[in-house]
Protein backbone atom coordinates (compact mmCIF):
# COMPACT_ATOMS: atom_id res chain seq x y z
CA UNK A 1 25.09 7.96 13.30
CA UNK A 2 23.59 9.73 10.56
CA UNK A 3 21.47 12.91 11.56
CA UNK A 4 18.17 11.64 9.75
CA UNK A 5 17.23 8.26 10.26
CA UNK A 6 13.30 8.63 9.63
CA UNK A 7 11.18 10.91 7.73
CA UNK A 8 7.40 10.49 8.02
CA UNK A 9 4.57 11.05 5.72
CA UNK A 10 0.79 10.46 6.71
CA UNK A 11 -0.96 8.90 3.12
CA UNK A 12 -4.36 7.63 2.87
CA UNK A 13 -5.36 4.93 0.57
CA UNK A 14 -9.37 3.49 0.00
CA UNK A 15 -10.71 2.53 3.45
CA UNK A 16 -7.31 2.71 5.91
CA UNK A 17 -5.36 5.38 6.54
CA UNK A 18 -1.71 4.73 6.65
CA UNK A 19 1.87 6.42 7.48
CA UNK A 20 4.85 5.46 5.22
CA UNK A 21 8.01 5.73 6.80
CA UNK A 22 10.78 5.99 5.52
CA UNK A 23 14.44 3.57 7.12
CA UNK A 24 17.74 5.58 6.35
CA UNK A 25 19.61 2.25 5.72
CA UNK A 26 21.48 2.28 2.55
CA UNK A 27 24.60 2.65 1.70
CA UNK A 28 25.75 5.56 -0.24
CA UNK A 29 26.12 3.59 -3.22
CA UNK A 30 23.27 1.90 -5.61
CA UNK A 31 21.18 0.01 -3.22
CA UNK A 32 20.93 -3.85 -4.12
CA UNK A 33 17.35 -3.43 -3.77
CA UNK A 34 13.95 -1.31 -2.65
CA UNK A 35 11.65 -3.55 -0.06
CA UNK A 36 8.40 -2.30 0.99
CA UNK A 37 7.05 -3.28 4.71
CA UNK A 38 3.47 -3.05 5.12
CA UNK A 39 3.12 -3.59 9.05
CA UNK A 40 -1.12 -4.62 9.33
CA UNK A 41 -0.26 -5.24 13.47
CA UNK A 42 -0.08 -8.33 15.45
CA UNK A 43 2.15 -9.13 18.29
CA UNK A 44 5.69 -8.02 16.17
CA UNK A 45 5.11 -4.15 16.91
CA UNK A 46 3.78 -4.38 20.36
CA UNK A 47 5.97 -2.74 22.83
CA UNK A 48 5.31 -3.25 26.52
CA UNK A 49 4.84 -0.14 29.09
CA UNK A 50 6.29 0.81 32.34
CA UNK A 51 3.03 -1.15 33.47
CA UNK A 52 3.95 -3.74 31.48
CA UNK A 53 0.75 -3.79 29.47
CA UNK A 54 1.37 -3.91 25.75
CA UNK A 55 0.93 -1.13 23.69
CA UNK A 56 1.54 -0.65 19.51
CA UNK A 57 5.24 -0.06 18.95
CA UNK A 58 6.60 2.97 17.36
CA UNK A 59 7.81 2.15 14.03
CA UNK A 60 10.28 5.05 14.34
CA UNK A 61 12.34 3.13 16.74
CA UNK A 62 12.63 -0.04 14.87
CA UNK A 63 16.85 0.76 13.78
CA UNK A 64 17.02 1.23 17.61
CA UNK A 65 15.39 -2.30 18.33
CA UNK A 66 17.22 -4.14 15.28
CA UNK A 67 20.12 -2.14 14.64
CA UNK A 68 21.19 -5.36 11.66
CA UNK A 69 18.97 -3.81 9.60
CA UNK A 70 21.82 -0.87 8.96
CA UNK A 71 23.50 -3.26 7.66
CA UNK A 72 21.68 -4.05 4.47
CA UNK A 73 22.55 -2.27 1.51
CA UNK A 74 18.61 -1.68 1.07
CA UNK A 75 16.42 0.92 0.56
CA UNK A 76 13.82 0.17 2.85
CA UNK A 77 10.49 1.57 3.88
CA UNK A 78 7.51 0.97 6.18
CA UNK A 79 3.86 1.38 5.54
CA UNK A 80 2.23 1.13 8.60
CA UNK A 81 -1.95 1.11 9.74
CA UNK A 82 -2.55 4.18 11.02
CA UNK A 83 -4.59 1.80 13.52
CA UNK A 84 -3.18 -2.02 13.74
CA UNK A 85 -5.66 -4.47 13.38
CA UNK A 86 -5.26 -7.38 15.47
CA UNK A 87 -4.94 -10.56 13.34
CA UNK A 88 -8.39 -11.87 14.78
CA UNK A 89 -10.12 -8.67 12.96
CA UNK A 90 -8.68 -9.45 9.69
CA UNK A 91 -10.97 -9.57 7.12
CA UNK A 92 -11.46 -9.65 2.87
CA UNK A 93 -11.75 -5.96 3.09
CA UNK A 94 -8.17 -6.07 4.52
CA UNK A 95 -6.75 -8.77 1.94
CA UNK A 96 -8.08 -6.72 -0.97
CA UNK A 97 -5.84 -3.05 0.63
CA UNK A 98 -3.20 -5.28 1.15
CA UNK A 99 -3.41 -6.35 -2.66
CA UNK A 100 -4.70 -2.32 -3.89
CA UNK A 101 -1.06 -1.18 -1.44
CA UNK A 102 1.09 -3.49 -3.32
CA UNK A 103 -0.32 -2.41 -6.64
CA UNK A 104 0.24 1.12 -5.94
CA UNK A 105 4.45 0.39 -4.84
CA UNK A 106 4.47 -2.48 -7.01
CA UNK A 107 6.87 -0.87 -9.42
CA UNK A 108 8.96 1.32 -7.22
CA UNK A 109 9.75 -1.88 -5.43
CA UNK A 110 11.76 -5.24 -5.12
CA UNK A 111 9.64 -6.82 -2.85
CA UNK A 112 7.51 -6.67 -0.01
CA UNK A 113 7.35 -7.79 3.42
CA UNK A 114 3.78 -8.10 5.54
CA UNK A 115 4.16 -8.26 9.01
CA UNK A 116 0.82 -9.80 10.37
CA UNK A 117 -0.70 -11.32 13.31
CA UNK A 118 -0.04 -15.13 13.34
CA UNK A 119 -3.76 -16.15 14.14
CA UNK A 120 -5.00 -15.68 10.66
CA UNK A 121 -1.67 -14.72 8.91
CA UNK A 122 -1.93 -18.43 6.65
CA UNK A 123 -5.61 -16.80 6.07
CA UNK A 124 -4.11 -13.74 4.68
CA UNK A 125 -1.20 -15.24 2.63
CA UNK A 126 -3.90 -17.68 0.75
CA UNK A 127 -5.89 -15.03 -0.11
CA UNK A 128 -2.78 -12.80 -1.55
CA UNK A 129 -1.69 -15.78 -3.59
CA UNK A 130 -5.22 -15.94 -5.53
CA UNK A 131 -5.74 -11.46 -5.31
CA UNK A 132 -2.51 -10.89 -6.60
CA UNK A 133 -3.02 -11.65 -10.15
CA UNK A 134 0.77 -11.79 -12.52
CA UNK A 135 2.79 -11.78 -9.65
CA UNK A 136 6.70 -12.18 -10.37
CA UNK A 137 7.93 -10.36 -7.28
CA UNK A 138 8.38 -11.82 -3.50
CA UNK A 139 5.66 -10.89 -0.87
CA UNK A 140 7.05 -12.23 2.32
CA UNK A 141 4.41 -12.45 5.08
CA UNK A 142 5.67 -12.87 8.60
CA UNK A 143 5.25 -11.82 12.44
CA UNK A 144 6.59 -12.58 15.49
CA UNK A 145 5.38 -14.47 18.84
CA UNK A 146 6.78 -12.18 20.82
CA UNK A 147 6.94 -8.20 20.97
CA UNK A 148 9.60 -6.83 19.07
CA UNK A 149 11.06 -5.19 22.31
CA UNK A 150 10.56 -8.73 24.48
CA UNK A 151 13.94 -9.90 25.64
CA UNK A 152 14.16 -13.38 23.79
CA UNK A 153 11.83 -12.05 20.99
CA UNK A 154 12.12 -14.26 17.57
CA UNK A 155 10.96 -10.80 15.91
CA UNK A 156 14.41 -9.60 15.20
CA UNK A 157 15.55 -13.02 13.74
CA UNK A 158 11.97 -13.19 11.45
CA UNK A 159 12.07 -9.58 10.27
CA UNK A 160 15.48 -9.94 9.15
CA UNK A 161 15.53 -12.91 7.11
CA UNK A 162 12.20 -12.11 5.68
CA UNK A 163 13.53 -8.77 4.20
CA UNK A 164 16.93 -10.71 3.25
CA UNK A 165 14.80 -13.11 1.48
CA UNK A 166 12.70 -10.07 -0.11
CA UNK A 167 16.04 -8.67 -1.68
CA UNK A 168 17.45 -12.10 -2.83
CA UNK A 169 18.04 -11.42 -6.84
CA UNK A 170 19.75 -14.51 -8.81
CA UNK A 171 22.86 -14.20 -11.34
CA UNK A 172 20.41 -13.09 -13.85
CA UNK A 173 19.12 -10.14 -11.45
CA UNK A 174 15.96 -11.82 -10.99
CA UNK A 175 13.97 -12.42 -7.86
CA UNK A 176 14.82 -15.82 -6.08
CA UNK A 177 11.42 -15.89 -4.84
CA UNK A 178 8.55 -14.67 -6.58
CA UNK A 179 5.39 -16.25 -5.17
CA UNK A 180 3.29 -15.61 -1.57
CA UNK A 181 4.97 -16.67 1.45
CA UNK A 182 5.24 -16.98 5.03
CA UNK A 183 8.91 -16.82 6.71
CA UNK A 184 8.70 -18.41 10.45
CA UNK A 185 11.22 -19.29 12.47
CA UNK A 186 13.78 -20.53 9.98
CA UNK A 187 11.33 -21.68 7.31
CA UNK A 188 9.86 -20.47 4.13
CA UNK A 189 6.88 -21.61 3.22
CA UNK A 190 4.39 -21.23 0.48
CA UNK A 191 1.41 -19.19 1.44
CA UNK A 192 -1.41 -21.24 0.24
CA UNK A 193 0.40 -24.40 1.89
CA UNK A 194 1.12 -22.66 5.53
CA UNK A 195 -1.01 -23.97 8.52
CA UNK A 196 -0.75 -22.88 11.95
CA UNK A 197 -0.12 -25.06 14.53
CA UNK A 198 1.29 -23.49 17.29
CA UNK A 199 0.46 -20.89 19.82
CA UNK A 200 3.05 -21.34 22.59
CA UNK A 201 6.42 -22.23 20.59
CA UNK A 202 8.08 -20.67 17.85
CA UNK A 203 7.53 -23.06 15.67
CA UNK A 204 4.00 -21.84 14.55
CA UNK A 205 3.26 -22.55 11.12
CA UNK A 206 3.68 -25.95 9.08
CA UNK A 207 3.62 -26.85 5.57
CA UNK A 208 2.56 -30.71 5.97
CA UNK A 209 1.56 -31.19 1.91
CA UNK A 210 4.55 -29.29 0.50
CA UNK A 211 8.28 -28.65 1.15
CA UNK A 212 9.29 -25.75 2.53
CA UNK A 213 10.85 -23.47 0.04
CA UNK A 214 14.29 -22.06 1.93
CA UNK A 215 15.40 -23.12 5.26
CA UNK A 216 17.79 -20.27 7.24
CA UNK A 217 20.38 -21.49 9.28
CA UNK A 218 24.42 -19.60 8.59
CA UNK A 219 23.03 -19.28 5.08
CA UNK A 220 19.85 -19.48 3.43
CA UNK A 221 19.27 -22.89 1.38
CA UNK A 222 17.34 -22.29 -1.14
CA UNK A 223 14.58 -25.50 -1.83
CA UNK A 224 14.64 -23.89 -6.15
CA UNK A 225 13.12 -26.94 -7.38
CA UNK A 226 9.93 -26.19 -5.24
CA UNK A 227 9.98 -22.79 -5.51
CA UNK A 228 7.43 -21.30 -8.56
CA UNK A 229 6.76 -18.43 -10.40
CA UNK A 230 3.08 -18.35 -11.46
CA UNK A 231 3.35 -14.89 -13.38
CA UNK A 232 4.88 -13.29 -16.44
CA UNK A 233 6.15 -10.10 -16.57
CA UNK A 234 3.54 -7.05 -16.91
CA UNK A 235 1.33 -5.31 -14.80
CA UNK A 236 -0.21 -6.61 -11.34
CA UNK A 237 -3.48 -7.69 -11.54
CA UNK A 238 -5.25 -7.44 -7.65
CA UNK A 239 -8.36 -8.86 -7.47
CA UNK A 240 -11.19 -6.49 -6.41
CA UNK A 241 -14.40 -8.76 -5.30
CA UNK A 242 -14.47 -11.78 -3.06
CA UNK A 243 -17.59 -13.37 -2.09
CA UNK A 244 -17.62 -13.76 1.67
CA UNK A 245 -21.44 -16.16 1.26
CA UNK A 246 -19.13 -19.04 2.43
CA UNK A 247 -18.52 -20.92 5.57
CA UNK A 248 -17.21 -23.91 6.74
CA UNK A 249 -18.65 -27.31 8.19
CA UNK A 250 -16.43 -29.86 10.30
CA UNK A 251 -17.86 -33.39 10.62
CA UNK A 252 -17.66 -34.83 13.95
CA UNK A 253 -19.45 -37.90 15.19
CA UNK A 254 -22.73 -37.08 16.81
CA UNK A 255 -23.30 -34.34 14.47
CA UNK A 256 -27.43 -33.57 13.78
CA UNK A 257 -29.59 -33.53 11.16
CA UNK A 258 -30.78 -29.98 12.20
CA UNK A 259 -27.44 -29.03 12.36
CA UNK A 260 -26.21 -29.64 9.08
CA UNK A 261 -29.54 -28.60 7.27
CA UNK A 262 -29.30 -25.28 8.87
CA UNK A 263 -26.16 -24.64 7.18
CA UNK A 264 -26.84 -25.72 3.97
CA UNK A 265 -30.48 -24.32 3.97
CA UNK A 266 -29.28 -21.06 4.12
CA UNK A 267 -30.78 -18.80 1.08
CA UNK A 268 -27.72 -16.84 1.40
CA UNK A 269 -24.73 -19.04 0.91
CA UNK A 270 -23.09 -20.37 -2.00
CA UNK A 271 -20.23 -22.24 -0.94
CA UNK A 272 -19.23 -24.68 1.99
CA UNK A 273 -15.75 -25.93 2.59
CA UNK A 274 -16.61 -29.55 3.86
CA UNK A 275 -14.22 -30.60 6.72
CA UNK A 276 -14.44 -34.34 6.58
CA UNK A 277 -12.79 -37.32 7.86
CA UNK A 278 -9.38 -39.23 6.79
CA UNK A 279 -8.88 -39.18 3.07
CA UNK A 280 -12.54 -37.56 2.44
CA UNK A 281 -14.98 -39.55 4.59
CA UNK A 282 -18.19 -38.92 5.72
CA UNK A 283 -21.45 -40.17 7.52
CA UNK A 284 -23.50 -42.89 5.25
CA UNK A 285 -26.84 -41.42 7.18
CA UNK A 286 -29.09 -41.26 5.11
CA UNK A 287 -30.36 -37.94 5.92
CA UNK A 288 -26.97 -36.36 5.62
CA UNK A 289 -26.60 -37.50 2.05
CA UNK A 290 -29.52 -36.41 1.13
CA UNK A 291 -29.32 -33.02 2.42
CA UNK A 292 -25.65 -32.94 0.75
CA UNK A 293 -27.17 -33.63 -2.38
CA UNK A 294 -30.08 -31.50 -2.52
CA UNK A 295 -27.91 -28.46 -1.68
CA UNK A 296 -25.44 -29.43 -4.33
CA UNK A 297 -28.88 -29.83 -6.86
CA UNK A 298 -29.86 -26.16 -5.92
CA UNK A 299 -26.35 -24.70 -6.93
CA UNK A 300 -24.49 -24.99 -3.73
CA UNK A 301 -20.81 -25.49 -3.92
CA UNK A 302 -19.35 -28.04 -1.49
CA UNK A 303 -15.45 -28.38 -1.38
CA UNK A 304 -14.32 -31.85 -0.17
CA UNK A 305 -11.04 -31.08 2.48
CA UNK A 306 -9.54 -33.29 5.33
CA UNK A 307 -9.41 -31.83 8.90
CA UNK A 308 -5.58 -33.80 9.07
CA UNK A 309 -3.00 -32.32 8.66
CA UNK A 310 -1.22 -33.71 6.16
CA UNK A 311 -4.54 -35.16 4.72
CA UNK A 312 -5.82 -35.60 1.22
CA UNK A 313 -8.77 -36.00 -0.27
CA UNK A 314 -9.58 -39.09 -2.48
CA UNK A 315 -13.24 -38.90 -3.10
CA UNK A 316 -14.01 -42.75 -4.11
CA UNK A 317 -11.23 -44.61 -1.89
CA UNK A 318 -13.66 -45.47 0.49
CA UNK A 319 -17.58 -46.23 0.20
CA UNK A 320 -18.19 -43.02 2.10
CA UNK A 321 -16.37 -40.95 0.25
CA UNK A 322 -17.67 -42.38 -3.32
CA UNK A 323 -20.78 -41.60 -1.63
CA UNK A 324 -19.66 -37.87 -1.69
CA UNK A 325 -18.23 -37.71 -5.52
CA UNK A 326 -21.67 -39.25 -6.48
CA UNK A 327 -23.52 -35.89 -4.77
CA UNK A 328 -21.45 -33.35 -6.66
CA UNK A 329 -19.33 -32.61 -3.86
CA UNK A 330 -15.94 -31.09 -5.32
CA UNK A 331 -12.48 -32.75 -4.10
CA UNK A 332 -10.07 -30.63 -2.39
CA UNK A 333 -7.24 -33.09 -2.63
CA UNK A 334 -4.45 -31.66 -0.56
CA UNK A 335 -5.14 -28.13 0.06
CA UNK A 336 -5.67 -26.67 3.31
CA UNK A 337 -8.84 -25.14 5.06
CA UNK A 338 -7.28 -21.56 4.87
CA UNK A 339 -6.64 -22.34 1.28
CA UNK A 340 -9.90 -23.44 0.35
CA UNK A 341 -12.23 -20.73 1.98
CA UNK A 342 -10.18 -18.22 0.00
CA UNK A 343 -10.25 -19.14 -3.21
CA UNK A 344 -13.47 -20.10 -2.77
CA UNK A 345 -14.53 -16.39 -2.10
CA UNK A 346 -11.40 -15.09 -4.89
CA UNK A 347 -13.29 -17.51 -7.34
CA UNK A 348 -16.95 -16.50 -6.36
CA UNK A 349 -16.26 -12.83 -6.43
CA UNK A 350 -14.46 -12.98 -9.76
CA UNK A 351 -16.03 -15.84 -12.14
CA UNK A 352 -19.55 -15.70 -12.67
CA UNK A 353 -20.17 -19.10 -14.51
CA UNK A 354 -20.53 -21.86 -12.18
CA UNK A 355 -19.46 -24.85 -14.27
CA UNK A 356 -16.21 -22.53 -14.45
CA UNK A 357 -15.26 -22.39 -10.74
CA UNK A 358 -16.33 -25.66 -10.22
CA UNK A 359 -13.88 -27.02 -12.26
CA UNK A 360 -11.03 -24.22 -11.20
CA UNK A 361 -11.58 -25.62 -7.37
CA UNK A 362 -10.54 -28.81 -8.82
CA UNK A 363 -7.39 -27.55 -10.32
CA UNK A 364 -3.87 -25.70 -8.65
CA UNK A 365 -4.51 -22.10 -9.21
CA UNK A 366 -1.00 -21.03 -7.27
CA UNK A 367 0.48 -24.11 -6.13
CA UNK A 368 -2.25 -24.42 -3.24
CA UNK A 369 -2.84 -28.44 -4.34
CA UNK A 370 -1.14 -31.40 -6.02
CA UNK A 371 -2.22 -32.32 -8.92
């Protein structure tokens, strides 16, 4: 065992503090590549005390509770919160350090892996896919269900294959992967596509409008026709302003008039992701067409998405939906709620013409929609 396996270095960026630690896993010859891990928190890096409460995990003993990752010829490091933040406190503030930390590395590494809580982690990964502007290297977000030091924990088996996925070059020496995505329990999947359906198993996140990208088993088969590159080579752009004056609305039967105008009264907001019903559908009320349209009139942006999974959009299949299209209301086709809230807020904070991000909500930005 080598003497050193962890130096530490306390490094403060914008709003949260951070360590960066540093994994003595390389071989002594070149290193096939340099991987980043920013650990935000979440269940991965809990450990569990002698009264069996959980507790953040020390990051220094992560070679002790994955010893595989010796085995990579890797340079790897971890940039951990200086506080986690549970998944449910996520917020843009925390997409936009995310984006600012993998600026900052972006050249002195290969990739990067995330490790996030899974409650908003399909959240986070839509909003990196729109932040991180001329992307061509892989950010791999993923997590665990259970603590990293919990007997049948799948956080050895996710950390792993995330970071070999990270590393993965092609015969030209060029990153397999170069997009936003989420590695679960076998599966890659684009960020902007991932949904999370599952709290109990390990299958937790589902990509019901798009292929998975890679699917792990003895080796790692590779989906390339699916997998995109939406970059070129230069310098990251990250995103600096998103517009949090947005909210959602989910249709269900029975909802009120007082309800509804409440929301889209409000002086305040400027854009509404519209949960609706089936491919698009709606109430024909009379009020609630009305009130659609008048807050479209005053500048409001509604985005047309389908609570199924699996659903699309196709404003003018039924009378309802026409109904809808005729109001101004914006057709999400196939993307999903996480999807849609962020680049709503990405496009609100960063275009100021409204025609403009009108018609960008209509088109695939990073793969988050057919078209």
């Amino acid at each position: 065992m080598r003497k050193r396996q962890l130096s530490r270095l306390k490094i403060f960026l914008n709003m949260y503090p951070y360590n960066l630690l540093e994994l003595d896993t390389a071989a002594p010859n070149e290193p096939d590549a340099r991987i980043l891990i920013i650990y935000t928190g979440g269940t991965f890096g809990m450990g569990v005390d002698k009264h069996g409460s959980l507790k953040p995990f020390d990051f220094s003993e992560i070679l002790h509770e994955i010893p595989s990752l010796k085995s990579f010829n890797l340079i790897i490091k971890v940039l951990e919160f200086v506080k986690p933040v549970d998944s449910s406190d996520i917020n843009p503030g925390h997409w936009i350090e995310m984006g600012q930390i993998i600026k900052r590395f972006y050249d002195s590494f290969d990739g990067f892996v995330i490790l996030h809580g899974t409650d908003t982690m399909a959240y986070s990964a839509s909003a990196l896919s729109f932040i991180l502007e001329n992307l061509t290297k892989p950010v791999i977000f993923t997590g665990a269900q259970l603590p990293v030091t919990a007997p049948r924990t799948d956080a050895g088996d996710n950390f792993v294959t995330a970071i070999e996925i990270a590393s993965e070059r092609d015969e030209s020496g060029k990153p397999v992967v170069s997009e936003v995505c989420i590695y679960f329990n076998h599966h890659l999947i684009r960020g902007n596509r991932a949904q999370k359906v599952e709290s109990m198993h390990f299958d937790v996140f589902e990509s019901a409008n798009y292929p998975p990208l890679a699917k792990a088993g003895v080796e790692i088969d590779y989906k390339y026709q699916f997998i995109k590159s939406f970059g070129r080579e230069g310098t990251l752009g990250v995103a600096d302003k998103l517009d949090d004056n947005v909210t959602f609305l989910k249709l269900f039967p029975g909802i009120s008039e007082n309800v509804v105008k409440s929301i889209l009264k409000n002086p305040d907001l400027k854009g509404v992701v519209l949960e609706t019903f089936g491919s698009g559908n709606a109430p024909m009320e009379h009020w609630f067409l009305s009130a659609v349209s008048e807050a479209v009139g005053n500048g409001l942006l509604i985005y047309n998405v389908s609570q199924c999974l699996g659903g699309k959009v196709i404003q003018g299949r039924y009378e309802t939906s026409m109904a809808l299209k005729d109001a101004g209301v914006i057709s999400g086709k196939d993307i999903t709620s996480e999807a849609a809230i962020t680049k709503m807020m990405y496009l609100l904070g960063m275009e100021k013409r409204m025609d403009s991000i009108r018609n960008k909500l209509k088109l695939s930005l990073k793969g988050e929609l057919s078209e």
